[in-house]
PDB file of N, CA and C in Angstrom:
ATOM      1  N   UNK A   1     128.248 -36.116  10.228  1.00  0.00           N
ATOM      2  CA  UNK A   1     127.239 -37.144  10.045  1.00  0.00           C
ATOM      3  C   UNK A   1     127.096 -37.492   8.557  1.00  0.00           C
ATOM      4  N   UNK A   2     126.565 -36.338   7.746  1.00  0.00           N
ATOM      5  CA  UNK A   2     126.929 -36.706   6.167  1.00  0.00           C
ATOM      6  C   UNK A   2     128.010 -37.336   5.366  1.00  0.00           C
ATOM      7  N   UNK A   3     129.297 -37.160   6.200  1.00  0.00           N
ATOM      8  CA  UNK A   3     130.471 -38.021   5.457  1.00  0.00           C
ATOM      9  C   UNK A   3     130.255 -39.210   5.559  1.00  0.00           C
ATOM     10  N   UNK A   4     129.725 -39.657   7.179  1.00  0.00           N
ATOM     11  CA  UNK A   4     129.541 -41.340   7.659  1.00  0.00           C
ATOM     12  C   UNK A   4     129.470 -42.107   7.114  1.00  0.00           C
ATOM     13  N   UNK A   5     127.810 -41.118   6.723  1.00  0.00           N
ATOM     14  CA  UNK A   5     126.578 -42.526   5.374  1.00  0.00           C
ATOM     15  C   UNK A   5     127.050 -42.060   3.887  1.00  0.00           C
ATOM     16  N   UNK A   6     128.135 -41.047   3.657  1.00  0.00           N
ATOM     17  CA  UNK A   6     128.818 -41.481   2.163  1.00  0.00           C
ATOM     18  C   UNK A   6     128.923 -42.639   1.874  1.00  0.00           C
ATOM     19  N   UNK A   7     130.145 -43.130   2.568  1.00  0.00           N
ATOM     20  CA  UNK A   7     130.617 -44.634   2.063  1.00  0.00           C
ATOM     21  C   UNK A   7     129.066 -45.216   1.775  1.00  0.00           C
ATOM     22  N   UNK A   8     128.294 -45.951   2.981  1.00  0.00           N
ATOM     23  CA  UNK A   8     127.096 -46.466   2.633  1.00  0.00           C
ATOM     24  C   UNK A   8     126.129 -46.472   1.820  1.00  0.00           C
ATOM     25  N   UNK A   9     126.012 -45.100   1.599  1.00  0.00           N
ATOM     26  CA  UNK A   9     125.308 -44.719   0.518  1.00  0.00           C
ATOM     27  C   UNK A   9     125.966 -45.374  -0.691  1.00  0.00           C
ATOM     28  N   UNK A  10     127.328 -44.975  -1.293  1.00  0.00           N
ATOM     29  CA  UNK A  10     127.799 -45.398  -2.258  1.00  0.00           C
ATOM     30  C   UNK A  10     128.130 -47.036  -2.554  1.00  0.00           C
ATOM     31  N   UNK A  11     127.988 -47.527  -1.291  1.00  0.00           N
ATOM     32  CA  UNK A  11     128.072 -49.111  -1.923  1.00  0.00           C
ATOM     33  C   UNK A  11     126.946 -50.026  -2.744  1.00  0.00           C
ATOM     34  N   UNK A  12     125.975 -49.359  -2.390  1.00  0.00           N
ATOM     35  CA  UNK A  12     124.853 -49.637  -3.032  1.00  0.00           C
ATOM     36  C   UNK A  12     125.040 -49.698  -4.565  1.00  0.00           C
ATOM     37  N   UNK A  13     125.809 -48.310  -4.957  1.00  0.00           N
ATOM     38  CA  UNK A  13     126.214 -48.264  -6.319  1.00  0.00           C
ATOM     39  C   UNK A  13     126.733 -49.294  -7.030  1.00  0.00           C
ATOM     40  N   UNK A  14     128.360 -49.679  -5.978  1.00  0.00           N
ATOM     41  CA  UNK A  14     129.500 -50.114  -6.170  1.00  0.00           C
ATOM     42  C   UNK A  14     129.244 -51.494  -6.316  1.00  0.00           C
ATOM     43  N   UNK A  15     128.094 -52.010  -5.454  1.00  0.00           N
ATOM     44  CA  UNK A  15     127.934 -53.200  -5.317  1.00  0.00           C
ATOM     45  C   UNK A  15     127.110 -53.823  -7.217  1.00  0.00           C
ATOM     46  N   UNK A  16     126.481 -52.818  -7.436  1.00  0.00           N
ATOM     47  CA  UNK A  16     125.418 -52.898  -8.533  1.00  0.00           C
ATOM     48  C   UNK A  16     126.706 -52.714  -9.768  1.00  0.00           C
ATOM     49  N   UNK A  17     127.693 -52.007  -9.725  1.00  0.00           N
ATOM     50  CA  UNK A  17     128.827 -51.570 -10.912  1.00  0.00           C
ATOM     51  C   UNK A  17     128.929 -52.850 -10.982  1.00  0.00           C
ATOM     52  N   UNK A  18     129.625 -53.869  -9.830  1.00  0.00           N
ATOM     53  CA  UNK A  18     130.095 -54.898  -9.799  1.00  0.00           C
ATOM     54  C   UNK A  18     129.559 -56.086 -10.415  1.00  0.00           C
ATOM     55  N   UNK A  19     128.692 -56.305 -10.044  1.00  0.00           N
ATOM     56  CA  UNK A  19     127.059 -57.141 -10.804  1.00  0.00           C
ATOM     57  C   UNK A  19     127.390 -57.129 -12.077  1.00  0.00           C
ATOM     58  N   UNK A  20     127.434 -55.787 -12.533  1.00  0.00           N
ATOM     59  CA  UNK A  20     127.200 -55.766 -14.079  1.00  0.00           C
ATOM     60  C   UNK A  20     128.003 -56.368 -14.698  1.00  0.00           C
ATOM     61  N   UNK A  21     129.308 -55.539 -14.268  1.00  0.00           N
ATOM     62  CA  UNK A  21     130.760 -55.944 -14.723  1.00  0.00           C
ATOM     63  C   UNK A  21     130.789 -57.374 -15.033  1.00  0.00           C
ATOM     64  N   UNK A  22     130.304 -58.239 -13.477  1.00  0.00           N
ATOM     65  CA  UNK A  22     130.064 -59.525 -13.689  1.00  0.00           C
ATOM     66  C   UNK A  22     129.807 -60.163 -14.852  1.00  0.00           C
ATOM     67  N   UNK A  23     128.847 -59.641 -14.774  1.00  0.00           N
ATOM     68  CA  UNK A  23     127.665 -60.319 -16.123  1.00  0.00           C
ATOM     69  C   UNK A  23     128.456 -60.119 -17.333  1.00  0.00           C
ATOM     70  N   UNK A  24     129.213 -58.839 -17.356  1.00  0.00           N
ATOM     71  CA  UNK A  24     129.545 -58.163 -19.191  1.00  0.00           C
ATOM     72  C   UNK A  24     130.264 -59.860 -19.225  1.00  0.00           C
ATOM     73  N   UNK A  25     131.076 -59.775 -18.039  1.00  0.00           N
ATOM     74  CA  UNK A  25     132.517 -60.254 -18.278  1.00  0.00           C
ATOM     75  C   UNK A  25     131.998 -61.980 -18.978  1.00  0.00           C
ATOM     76  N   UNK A  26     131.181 -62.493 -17.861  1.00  0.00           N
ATOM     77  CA  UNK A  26     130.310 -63.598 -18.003  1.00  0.00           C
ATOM     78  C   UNK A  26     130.201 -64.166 -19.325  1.00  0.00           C
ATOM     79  N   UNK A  27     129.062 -62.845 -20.121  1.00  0.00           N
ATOM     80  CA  UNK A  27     128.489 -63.010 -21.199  1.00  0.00           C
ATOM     81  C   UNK A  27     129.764 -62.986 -22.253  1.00  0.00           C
ATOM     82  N   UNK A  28     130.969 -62.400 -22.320  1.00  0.00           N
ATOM     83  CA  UNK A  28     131.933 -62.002 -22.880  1.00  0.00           C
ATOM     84  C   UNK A  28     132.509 -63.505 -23.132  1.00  0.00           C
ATOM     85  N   UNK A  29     132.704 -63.719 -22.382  1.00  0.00           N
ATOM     86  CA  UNK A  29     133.464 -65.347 -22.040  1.00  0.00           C
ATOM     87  C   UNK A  29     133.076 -66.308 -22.770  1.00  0.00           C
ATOM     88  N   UNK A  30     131.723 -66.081 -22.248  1.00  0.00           N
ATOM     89  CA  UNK A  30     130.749 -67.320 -22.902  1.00  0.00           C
ATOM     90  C   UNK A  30     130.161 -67.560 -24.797  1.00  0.00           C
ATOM     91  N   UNK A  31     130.377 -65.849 -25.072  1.00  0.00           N
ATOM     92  CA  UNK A  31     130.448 -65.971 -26.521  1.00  0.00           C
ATOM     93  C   UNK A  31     131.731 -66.596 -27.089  1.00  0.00           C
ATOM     94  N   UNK A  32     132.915 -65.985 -26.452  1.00  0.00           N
ATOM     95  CA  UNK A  32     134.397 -66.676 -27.502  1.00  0.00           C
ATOM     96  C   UNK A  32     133.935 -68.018 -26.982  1.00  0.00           C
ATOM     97  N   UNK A  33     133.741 -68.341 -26.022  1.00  0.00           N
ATOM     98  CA  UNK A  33     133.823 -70.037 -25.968  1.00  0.00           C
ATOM     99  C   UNK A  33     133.234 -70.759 -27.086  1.00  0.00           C
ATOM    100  N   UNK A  34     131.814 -70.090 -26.952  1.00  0.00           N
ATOM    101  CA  UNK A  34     131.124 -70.693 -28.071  1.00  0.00           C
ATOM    102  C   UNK A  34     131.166 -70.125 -29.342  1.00  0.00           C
ATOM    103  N   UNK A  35     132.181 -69.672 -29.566  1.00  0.00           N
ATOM    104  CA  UNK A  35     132.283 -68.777 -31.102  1.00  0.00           C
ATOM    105  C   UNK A  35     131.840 -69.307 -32.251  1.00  0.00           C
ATOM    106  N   UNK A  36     132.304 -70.708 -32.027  1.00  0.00           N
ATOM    107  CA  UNK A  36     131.522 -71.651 -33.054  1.00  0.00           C
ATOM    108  C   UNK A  36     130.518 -71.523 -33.787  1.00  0.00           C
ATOM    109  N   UNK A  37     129.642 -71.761 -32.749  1.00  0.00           N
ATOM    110  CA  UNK A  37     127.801 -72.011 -32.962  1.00  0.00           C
ATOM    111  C   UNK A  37     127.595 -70.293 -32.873  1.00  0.00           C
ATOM    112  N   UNK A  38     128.261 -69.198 -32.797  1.00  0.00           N
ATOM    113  CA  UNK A  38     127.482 -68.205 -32.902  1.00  0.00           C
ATOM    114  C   UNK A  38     128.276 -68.014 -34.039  1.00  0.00           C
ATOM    115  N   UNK A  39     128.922 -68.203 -34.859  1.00  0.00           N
ATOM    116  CA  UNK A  39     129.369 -67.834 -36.343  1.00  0.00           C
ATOM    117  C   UNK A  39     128.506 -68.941 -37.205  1.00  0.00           C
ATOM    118  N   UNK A  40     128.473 -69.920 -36.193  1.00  0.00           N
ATOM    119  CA  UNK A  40     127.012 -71.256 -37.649  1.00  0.00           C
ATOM    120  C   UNK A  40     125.811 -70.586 -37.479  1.00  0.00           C
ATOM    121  N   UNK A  41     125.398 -69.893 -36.557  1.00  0.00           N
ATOM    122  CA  UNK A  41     124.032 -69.660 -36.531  1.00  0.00           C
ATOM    123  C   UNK A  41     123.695 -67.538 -36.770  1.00  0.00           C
ATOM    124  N   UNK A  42     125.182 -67.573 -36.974  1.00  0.00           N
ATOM    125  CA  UNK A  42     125.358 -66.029 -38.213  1.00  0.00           C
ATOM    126  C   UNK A  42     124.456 -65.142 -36.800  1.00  0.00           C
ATOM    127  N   UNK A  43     125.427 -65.129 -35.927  1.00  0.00           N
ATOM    128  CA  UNK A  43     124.701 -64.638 -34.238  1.00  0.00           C
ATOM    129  C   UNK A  43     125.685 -62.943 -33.719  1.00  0.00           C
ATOM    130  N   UNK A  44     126.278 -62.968 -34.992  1.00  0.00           N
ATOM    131  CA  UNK A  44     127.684 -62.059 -34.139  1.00  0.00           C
ATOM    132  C   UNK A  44     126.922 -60.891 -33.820  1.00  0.00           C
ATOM    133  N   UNK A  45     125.882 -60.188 -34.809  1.00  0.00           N
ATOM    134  CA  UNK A  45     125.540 -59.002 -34.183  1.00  0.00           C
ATOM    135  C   UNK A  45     124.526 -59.108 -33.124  1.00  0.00           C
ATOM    136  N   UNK A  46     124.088 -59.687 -32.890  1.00  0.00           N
ATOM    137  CA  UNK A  46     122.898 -60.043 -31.911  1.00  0.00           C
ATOM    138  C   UNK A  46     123.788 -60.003 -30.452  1.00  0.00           C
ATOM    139  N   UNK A  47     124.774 -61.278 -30.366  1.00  0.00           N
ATOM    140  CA  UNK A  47     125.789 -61.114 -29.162  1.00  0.00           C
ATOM    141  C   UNK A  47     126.791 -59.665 -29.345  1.00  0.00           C
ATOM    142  N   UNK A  48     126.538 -59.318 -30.321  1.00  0.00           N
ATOM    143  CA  UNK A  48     127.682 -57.695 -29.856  1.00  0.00           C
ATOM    144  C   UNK A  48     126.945 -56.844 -29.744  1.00  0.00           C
ATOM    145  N   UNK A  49     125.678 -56.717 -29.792  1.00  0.00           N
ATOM    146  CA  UNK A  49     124.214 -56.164 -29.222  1.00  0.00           C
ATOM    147  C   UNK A  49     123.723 -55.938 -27.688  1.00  0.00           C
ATOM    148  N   UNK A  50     124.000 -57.781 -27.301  1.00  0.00           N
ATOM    149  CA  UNK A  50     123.671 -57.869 -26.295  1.00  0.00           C
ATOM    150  C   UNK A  50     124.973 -57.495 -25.147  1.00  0.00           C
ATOM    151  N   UNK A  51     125.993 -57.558 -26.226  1.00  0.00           N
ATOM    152  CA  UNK A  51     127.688 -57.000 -25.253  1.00  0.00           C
ATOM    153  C   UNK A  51     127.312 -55.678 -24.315  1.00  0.00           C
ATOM    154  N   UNK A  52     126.694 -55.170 -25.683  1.00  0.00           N
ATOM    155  CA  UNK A  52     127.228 -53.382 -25.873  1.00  0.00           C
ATOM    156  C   UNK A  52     126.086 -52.900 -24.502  1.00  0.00           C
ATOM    157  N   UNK A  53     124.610 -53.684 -24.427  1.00  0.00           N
ATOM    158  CA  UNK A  53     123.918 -53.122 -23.417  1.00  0.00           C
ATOM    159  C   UNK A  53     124.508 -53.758 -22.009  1.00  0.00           C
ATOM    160  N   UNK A  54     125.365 -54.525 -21.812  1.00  0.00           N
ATOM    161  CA  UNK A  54     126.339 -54.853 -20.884  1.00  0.00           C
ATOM    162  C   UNK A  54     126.850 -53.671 -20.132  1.00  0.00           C
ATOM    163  N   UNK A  55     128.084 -53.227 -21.640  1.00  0.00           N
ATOM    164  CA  UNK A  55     128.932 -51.956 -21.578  1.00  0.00           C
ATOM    165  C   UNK A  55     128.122 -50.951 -20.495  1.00  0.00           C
ATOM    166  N   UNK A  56     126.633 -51.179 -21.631  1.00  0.00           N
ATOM    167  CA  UNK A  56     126.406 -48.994 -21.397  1.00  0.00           C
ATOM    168  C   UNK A  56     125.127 -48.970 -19.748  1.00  0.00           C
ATOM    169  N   UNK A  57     125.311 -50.292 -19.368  1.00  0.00           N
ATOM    170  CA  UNK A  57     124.902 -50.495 -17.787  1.00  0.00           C
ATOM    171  C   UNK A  57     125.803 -50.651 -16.849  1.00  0.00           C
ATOM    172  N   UNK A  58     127.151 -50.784 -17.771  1.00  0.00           N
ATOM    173  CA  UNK A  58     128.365 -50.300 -16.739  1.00  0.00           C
ATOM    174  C   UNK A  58     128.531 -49.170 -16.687  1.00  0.00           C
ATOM    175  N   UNK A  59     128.548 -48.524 -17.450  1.00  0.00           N
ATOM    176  CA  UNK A  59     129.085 -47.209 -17.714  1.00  0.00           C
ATOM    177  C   UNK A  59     128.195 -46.472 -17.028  1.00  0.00           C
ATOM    178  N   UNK A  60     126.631 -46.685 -17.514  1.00  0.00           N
ATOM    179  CA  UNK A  60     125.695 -45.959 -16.426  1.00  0.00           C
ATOM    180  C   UNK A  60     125.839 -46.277 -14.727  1.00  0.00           C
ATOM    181  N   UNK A  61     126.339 -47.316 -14.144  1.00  0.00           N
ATOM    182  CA  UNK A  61     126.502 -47.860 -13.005  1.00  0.00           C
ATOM    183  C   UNK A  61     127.620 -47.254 -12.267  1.00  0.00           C
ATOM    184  N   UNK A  62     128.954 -46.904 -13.180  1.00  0.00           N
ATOM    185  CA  UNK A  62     129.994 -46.042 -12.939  1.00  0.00           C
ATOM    186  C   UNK A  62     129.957 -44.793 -12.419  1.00  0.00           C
ATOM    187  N   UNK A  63     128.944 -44.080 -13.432  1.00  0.00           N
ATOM    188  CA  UNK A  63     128.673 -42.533 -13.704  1.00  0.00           C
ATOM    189  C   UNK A  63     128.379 -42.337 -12.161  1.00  0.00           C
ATOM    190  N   UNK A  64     127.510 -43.437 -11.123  1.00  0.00           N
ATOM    191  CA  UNK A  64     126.446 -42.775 -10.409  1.00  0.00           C
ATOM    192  C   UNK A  64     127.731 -43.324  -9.588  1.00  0.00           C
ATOM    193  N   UNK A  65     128.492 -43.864  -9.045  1.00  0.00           N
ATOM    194  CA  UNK A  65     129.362 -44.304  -8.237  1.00  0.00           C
ATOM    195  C   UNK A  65     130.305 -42.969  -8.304  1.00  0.00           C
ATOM    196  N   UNK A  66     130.490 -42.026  -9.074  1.00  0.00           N
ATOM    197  CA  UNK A  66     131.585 -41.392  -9.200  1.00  0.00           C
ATOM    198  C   UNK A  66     131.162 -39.858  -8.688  1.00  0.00           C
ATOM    199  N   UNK A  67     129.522 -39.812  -9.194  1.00  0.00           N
ATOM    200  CA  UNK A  67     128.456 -38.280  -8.029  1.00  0.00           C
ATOM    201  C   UNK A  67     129.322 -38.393  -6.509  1.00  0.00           C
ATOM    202  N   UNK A  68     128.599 -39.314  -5.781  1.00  0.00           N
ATOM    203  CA  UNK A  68     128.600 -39.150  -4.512  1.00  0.00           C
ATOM    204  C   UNK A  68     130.636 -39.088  -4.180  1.00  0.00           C
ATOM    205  N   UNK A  69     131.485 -39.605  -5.269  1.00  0.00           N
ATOM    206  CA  UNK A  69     132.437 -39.210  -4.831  1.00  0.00           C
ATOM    207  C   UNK A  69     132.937 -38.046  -4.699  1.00  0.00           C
ATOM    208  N   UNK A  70     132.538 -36.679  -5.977  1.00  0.00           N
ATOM    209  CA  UNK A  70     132.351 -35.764  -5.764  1.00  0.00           C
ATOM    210  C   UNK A  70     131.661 -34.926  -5.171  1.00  0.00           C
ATOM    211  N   UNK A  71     130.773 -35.201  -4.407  1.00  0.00           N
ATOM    212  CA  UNK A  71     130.066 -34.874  -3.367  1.00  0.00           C
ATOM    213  C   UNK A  71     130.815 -34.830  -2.072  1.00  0.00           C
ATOM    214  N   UNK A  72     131.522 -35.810  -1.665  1.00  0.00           N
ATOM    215  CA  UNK A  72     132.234 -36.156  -0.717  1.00  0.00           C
ATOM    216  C   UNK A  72     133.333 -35.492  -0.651  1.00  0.00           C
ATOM    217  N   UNK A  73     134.320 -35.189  -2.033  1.00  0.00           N
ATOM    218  CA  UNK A  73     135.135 -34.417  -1.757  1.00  0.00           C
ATOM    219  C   UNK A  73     134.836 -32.646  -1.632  1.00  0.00           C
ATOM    220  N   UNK A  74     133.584 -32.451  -2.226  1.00  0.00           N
ATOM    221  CA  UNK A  74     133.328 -30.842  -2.053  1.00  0.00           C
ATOM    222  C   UNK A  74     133.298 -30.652  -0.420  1.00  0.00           C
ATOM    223  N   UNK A  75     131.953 -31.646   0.556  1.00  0.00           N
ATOM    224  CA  UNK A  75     132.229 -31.617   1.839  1.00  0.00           C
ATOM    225  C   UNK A  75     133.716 -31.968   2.891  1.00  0.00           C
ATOM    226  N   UNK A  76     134.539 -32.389   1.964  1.00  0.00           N
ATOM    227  CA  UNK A  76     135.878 -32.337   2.806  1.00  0.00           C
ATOM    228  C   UNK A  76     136.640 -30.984   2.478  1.00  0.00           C
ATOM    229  N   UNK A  77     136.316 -30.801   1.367  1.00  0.00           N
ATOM    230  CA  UNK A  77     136.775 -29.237   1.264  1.00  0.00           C
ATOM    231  C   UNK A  77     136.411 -28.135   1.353  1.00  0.00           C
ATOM    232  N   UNK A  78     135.341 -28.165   2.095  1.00  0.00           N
ATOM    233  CA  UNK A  78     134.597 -27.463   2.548  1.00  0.00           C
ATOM    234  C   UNK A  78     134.884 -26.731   4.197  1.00  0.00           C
TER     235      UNK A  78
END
């Protein structure tokens, strides 16, 4: 029964990793596009600011996607 609602459980995660990723990628994009106006308006650290809390809500979003995988494999080897 506990293996079942693994997967389920973990998409919740996977779905939220994804989101983020989204967004980093999004926001990533949208600065080189406009590289322009964020080098006239002297913006670079502010957008590599706002990158980096992108990053470290992926990274936190990852971390928790990767528990329940080890969880899952202790109960198969179990």
């Amino acid at each position: 029964m506990l293996l079942a609602c693994l997967p389920a459980f973990r998409n919740k995660f996977r779905t939220a990793m994804n989101k983020i990723d989204n967004e980093a990628g999004s926001k990533a994009i949208d600065s080189l596009i406009n590289y322009e106006t964020v080098k006239y308006f002297n913006n670079e650290k502010f957008e590599s600011e706002q990158y980096d809390k992108y990053l470290s809500a992926y990274e936190h979003a990852s971390l928790k996607t990767q528990v329940p995988n080890r969880c899952h494999a202790v109960h198969v080897l179990a």
